[in-house]
C-alpha atoms as a PDB file:
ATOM      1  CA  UNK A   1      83.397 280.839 -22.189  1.00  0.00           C
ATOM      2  CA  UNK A   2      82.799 277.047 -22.050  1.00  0.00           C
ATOM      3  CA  UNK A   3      80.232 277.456 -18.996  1.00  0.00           C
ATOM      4  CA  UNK A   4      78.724 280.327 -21.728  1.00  0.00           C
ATOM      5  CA  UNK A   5      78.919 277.754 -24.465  1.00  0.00           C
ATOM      6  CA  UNK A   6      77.288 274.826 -22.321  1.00  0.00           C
ATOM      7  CA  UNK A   7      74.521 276.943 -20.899  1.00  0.00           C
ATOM      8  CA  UNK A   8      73.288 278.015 -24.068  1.00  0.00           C
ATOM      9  CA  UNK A   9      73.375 274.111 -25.759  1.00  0.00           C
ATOM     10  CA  UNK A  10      70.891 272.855 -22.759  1.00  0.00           C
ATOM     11  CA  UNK A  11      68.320 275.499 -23.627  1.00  0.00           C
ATOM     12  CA  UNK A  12      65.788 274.810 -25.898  1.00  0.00           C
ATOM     13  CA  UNK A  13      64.756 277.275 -28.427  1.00  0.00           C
ATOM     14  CA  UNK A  14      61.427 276.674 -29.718  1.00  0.00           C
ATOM     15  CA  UNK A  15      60.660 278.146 -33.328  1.00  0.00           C
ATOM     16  CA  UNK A  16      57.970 281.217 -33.307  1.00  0.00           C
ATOM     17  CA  UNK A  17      55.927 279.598 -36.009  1.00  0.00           C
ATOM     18  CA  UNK A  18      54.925 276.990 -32.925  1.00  0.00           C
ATOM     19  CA  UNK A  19      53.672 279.875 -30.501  1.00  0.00           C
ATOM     20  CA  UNK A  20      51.583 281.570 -33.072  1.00  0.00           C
ATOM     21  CA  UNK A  21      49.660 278.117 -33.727  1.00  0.00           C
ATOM     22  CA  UNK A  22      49.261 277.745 -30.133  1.00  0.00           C
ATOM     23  CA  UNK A  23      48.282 281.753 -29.986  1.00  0.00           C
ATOM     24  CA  UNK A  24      46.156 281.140 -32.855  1.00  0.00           C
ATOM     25  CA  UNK A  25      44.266 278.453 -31.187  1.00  0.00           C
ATOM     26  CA  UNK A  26      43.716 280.281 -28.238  1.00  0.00           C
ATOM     27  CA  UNK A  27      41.883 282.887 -30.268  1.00  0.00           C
ATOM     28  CA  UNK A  28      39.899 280.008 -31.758  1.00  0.00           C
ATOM     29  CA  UNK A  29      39.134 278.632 -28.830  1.00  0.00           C
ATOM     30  CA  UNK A  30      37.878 281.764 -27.325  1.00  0.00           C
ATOM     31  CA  UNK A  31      35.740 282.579 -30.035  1.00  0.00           C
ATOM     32  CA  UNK A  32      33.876 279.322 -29.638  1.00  0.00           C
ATOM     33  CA  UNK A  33      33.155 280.117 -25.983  1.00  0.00           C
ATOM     34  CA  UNK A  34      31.986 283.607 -26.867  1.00  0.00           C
ATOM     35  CA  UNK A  35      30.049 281.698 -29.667  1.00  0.00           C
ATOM     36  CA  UNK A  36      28.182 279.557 -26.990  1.00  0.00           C
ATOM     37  CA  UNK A  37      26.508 282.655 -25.605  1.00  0.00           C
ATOM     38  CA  UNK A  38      26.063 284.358 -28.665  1.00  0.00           C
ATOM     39  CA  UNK A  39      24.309 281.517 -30.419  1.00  0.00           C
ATOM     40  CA  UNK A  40      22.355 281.530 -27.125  1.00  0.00           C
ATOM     41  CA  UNK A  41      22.991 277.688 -25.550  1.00  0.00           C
ATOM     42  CA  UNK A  42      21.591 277.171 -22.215  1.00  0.00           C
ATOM     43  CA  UNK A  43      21.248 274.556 -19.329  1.00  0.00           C
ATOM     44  CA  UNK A  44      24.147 272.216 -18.853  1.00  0.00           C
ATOM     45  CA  UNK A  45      25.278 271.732 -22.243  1.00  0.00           C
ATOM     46  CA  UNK A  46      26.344 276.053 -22.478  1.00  0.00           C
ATOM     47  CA  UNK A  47      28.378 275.466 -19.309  1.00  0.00           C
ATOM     48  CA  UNK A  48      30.135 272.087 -20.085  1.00  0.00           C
ATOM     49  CA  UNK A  49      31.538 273.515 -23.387  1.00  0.00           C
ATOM     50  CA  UNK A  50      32.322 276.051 -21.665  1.00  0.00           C
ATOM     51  CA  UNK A  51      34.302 274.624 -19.218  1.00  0.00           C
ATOM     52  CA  UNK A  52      35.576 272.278 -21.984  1.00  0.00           C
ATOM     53  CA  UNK A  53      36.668 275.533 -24.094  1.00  0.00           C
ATOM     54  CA  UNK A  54      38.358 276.682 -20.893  1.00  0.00           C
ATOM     55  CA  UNK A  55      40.303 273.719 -19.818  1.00  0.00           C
ATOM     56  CA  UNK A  56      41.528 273.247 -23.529  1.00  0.00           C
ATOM     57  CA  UNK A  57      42.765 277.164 -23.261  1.00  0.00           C
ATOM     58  CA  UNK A  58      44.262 276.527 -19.606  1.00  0.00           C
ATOM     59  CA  UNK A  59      45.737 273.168 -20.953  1.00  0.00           C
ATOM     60  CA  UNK A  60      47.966 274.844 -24.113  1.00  0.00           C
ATOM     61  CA  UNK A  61      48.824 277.519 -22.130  1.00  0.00           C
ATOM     62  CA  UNK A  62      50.547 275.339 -20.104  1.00  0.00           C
ATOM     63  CA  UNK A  63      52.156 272.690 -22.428  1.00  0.00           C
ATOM     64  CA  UNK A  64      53.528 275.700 -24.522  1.00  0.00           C
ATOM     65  CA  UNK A  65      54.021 278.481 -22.597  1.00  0.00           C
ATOM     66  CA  UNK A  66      54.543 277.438 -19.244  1.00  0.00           C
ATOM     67  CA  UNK A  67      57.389 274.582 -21.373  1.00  0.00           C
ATOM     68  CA  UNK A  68      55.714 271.866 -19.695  1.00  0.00           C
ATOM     69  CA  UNK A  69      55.374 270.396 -23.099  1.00  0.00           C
ATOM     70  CA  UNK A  70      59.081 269.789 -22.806  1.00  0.00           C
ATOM     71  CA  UNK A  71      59.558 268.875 -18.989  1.00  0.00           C
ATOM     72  CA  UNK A  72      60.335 264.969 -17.578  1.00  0.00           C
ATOM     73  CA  UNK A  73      57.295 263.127 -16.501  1.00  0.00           C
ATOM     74  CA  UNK A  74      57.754 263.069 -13.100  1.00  0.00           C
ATOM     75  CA  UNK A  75      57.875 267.078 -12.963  1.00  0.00           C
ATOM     76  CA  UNK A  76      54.669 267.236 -15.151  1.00  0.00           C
ATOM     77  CA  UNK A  77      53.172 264.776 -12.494  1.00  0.00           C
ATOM     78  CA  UNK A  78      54.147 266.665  -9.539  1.00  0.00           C
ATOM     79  CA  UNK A  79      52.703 269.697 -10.793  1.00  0.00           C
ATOM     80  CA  UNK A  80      49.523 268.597 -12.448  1.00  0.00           C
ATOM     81  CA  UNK A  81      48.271 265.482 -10.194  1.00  0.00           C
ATOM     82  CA  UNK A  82      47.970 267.635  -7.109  1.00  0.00           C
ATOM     83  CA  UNK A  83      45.372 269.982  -8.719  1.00  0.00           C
ATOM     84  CA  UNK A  84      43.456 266.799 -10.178  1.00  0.00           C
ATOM     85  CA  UNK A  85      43.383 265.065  -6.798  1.00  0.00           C
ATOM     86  CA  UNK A  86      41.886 268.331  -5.270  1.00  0.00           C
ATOM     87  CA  UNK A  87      39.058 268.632  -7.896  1.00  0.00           C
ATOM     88  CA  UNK A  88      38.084 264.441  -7.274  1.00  0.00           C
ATOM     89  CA  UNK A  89      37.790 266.116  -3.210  1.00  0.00           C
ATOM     90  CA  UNK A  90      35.772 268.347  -4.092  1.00  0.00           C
ATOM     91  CA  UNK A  91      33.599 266.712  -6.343  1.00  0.00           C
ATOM     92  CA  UNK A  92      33.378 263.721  -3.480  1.00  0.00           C
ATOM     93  CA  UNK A  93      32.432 266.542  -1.193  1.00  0.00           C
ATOM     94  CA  UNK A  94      29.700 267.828  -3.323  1.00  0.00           C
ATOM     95  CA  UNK A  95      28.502 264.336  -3.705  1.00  0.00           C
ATOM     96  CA  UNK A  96      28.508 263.736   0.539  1.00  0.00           C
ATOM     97  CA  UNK A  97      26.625 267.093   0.925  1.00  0.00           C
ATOM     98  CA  UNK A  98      24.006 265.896  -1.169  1.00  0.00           C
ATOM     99  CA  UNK A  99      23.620 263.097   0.677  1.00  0.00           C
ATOM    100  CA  UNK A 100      23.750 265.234   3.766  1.00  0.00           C
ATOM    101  CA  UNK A 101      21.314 267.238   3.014  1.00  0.00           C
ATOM    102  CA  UNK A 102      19.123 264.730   1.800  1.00  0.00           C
ATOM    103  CA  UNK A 103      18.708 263.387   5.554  1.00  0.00           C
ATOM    104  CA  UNK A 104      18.466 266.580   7.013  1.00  0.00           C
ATOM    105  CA  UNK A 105      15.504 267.367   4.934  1.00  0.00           C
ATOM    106  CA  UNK A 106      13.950 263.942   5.370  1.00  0.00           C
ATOM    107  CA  UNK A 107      14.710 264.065   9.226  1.00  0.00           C
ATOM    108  CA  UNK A 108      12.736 267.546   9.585  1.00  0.00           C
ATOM    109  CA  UNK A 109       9.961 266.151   7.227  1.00  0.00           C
ATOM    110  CA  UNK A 110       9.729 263.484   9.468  1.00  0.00           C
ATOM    111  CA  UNK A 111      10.151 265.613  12.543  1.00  0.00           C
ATOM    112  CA  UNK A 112       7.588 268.155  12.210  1.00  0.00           C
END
């Protein structure tokens, strides 16, 4: 009964009113990135708020209902810093192939 009694005092219970905001934003959130095609945005402006709509959805979704709203730091950083560090690879490997294939087309230019 006590193991009962202590098991149920160390989980949190989060009130409902909390997950319909979150759900609620969500829905507002999504609207806005159906808005950006519907209003008819283009170039790079229609996909950064896009990708800005989606990271706010993807963030919320985990804070609230993944709980990592309510985790220790150091968990939060070991989950979270690993996918950061792969997108600043990627984006210094999208900036190297640029340079890359700048001198290949400069070396053919040059070459032929």
């Amino acid at each position: 009964m006590s193991d009962a009694t202590a098991h149920a005092d160390t989980q949190q219970h989060h009130p409902v009113k909390l997950y319909l905001a979150v759900w609620g934003w969500l829905f507002v959130l999504s609207a806005c990135s159906y808005m950006v095609d519907y209003v008819g945005v283009q170039g790079l402006l229609r996909w950064g708020l896009i990708i800005l709509f989606m990271l706010l959805k993807a963030g919320l979704i985990v804070a609230f209902f993944m709980h990592m709203a309510w985790e220790r730091l150091t968990l939060i950083y070991a989950i979270l810093l690993p996918p950061l560090l792969i997108l600043v690879f990627v984006a210094i490997m999208v900036a190297e192939s640029n340079y890359t294939l700048l001198t290949r087309v400069m070396n053919y230019a040059m070459g032929s």
